[in-house]
N, C-alpha and C. Protein backbone atom coordinates (compact mmCIF):
# COMPACT_ATOMS: atom_id res chain seq x y z
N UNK A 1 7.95 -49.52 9.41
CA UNK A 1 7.39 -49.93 8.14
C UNK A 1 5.88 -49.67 8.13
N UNK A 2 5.30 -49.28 6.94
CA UNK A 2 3.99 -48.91 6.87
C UNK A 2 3.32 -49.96 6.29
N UNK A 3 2.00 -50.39 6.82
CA UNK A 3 1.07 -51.37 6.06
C UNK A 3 0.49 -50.42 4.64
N UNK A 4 0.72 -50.74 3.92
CA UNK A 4 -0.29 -50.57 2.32
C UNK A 4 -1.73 -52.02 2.15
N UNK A 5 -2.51 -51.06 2.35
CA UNK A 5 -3.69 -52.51 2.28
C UNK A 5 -3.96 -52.45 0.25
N UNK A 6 -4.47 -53.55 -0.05
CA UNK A 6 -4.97 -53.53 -1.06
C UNK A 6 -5.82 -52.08 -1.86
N UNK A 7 -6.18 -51.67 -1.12
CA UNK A 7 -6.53 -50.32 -1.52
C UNK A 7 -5.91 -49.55 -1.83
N UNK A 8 -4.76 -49.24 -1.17
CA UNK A 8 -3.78 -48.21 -1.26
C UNK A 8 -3.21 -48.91 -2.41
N UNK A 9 -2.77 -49.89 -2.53
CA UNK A 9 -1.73 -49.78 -3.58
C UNK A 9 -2.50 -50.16 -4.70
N UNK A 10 -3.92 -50.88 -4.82
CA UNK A 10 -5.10 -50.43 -6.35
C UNK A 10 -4.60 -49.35 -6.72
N UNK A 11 -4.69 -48.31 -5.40
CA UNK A 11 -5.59 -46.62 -5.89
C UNK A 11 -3.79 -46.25 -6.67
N UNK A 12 -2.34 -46.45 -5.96
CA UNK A 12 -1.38 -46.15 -6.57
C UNK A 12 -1.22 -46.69 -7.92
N UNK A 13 -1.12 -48.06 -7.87
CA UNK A 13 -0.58 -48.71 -9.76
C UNK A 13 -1.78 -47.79 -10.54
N UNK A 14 -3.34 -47.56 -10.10
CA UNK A 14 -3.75 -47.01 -10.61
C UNK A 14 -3.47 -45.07 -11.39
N UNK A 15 -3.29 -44.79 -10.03
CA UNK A 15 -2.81 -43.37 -10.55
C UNK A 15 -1.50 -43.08 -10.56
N UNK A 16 -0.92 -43.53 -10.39
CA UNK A 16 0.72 -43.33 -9.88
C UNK A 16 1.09 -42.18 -11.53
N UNK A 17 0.30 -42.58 -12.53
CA UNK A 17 1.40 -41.77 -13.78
C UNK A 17 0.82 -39.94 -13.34
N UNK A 18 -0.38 -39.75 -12.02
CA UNK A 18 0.10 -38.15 -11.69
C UNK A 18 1.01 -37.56 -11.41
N UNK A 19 1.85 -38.42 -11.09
CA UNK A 19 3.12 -38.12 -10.37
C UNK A 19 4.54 -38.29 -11.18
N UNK A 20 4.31 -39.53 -11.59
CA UNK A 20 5.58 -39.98 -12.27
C UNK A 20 5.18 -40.12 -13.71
N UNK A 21 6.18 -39.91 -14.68
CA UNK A 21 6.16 -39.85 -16.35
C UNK A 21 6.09 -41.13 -16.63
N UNK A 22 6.63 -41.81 -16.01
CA UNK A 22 6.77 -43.40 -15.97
C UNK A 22 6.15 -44.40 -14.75
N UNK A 23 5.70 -45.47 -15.20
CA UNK A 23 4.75 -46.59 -14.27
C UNK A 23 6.56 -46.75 -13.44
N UNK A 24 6.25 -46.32 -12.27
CA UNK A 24 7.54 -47.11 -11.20
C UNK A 24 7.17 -48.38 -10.57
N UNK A 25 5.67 -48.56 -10.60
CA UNK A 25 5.55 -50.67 -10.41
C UNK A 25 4.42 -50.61 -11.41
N UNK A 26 4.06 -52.12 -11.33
CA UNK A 26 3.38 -53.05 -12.34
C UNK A 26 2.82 -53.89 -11.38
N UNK A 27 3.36 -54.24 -10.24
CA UNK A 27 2.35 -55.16 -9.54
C UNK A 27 1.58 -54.52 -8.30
N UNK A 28 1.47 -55.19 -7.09
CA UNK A 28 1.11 -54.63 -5.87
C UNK A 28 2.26 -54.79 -4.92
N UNK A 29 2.93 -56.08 -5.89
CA UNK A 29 4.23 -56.12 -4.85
C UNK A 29 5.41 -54.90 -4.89
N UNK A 30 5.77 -54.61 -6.23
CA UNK A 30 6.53 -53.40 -6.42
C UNK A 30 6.01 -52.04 -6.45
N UNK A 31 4.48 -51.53 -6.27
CA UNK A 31 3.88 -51.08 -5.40
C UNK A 31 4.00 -50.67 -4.20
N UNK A 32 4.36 -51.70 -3.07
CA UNK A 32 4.35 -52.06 -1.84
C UNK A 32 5.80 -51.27 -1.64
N UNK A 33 6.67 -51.74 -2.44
CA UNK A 33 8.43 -51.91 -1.92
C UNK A 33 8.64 -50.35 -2.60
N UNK A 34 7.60 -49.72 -3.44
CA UNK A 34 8.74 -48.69 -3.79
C UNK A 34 7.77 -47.42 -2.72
N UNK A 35 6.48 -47.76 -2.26
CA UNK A 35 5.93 -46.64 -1.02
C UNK A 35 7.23 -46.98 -0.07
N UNK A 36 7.17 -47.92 0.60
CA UNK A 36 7.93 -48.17 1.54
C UNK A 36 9.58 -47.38 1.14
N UNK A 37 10.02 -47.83 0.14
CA UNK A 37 11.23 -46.86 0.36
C UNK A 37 11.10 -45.44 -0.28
N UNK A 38 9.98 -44.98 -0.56
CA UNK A 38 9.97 -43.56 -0.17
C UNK A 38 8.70 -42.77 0.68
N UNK A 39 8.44 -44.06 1.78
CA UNK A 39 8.15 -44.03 2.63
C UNK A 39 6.54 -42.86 2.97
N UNK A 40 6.09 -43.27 2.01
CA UNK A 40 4.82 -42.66 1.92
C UNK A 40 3.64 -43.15 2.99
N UNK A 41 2.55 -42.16 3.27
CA UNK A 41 1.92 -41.99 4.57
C UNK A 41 0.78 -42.49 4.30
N UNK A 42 -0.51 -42.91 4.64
CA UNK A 42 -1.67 -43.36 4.41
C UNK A 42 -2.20 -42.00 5.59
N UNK A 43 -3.11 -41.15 5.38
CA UNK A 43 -3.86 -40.74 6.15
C UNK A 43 -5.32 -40.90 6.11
N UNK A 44 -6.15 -40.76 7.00
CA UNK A 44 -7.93 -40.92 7.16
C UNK A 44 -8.83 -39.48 7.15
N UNK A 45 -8.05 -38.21 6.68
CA UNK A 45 -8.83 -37.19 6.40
C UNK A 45 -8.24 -36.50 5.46
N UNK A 46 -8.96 -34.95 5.22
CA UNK A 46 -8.30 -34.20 4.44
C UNK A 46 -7.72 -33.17 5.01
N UNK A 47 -8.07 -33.37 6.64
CA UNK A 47 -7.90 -32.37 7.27
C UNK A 47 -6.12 -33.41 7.90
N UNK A 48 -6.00 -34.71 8.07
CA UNK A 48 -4.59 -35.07 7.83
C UNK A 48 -3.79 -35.06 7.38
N UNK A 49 -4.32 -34.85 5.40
CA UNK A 49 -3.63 -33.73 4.69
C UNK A 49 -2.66 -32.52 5.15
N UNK A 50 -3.55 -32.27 5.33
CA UNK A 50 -3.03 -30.60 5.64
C UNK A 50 -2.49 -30.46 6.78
N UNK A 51 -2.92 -31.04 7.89
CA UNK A 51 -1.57 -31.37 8.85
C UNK A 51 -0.40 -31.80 8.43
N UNK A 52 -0.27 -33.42 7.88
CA UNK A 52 0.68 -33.37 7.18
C UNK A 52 1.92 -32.70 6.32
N UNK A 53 1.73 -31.15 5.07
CA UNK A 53 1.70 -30.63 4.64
C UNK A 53 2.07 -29.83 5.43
N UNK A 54 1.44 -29.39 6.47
CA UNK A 54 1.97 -28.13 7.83
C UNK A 54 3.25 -28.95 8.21
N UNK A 55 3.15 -29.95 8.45
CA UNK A 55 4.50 -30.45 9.56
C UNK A 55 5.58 -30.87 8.68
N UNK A 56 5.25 -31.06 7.16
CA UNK A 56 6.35 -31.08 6.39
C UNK A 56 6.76 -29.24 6.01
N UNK A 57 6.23 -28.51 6.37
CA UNK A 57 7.24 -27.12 6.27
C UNK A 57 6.33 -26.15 4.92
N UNK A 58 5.65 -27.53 4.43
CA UNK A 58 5.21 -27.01 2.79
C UNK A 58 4.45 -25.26 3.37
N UNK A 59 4.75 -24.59 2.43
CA UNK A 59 3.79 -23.40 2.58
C UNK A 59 2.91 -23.39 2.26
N UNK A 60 1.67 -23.21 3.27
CA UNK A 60 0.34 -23.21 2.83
C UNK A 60 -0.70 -22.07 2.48
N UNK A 61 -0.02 -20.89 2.90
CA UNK A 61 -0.67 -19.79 2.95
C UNK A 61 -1.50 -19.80 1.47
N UNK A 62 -2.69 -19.73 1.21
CA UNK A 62 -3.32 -19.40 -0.16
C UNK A 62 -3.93 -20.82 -0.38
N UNK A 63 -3.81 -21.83 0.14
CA UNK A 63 -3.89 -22.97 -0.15
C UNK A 63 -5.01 -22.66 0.99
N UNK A 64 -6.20 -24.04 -0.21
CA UNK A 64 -7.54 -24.54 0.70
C UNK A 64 -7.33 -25.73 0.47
N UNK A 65 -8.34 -26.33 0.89
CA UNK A 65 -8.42 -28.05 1.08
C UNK A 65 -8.81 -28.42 -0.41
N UNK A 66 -9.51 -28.04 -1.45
CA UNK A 66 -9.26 -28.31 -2.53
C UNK A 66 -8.25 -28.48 -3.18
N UNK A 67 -7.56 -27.45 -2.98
CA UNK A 67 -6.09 -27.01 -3.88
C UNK A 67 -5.14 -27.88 -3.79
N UNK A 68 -5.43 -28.64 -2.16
CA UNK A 68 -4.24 -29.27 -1.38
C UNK A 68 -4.61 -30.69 -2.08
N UNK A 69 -5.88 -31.04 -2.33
CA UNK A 69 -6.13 -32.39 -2.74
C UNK A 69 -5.85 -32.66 -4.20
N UNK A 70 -5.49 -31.59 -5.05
CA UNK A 70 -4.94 -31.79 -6.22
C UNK A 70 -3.42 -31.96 -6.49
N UNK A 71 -2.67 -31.57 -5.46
CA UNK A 71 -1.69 -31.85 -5.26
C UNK A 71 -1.01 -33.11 -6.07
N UNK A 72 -0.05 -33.25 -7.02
CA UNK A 72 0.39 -34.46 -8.00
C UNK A 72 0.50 -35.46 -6.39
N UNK A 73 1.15 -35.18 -5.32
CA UNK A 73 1.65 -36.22 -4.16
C UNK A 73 0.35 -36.80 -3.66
N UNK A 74 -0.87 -36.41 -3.73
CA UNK A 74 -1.77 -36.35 -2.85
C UNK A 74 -2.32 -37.86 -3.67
N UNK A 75 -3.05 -38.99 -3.22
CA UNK A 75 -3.59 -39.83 -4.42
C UNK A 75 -4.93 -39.98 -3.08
N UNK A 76 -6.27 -39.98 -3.85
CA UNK A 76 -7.78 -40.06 -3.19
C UNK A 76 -8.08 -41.90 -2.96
N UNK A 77 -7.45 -42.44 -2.07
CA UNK A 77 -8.24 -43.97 -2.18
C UNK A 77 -9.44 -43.94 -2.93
N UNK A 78 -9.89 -43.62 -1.98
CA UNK A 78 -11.90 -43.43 -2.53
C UNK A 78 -12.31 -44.53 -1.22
N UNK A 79 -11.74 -44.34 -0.57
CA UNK A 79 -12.89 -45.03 1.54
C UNK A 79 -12.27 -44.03 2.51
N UNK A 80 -11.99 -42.29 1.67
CA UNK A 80 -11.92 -41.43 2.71
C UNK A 80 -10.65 -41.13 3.17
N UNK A 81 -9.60 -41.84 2.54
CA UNK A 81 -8.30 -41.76 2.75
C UNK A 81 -7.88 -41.31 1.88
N UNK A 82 -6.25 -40.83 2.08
CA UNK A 82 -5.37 -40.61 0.95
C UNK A 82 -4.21 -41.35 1.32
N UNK A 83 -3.03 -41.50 0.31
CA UNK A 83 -1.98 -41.90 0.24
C UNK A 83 -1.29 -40.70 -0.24
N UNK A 84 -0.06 -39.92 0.52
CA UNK A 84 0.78 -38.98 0.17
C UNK A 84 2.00 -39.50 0.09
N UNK A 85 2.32 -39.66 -1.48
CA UNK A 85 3.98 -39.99 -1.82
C UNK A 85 4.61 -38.61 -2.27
N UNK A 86 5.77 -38.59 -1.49
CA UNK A 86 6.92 -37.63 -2.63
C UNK A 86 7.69 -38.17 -3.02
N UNK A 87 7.81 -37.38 -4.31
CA UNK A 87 8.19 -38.02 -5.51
C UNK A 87 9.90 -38.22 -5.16
């Protein structure tokens, strides 16, 4: 099980509609329960990104670290982290 601190799941209820057409939570608690079952990652760079991204298979060739951070999965905390959900 992954910890989601208050941050992470601000920065999700906040952006979550990049991803999804529809709000999938409303609180921090359903927040919490729907990372967890699709088991989304907290990383501490951008360069964890892209590891990430490598070890999931994604093809990166053409892809820079910009490109990768626009990514709909990709969400920017803003203290240097990201949260990567797939959808």
């Amino acid at each position: 099980m992954h910890e989601y601190d208050e941050a992470v799941l601000a920065c999700f209820l906040k952006k979550q509609g990049q991803l999804f057409p529809e709000k999938v939570a409303k609180s921090p608690e359903e927040a919490e329960a729907f990372l967890e079952e699709c088991m989304a990652v907290v990383v501490n760079s951008v360069r964890e990104v892209w590891e990430y991204f490598e070890e999931a298979g994604l093809d990166m060739e053409g892809a820079d670290e910009e490109g990768i951070l626009e990514a709909d999965e990709v969400f920017e905390v803003g203290d240097g982290r990201y949260l990567i959900v797939e959808g």
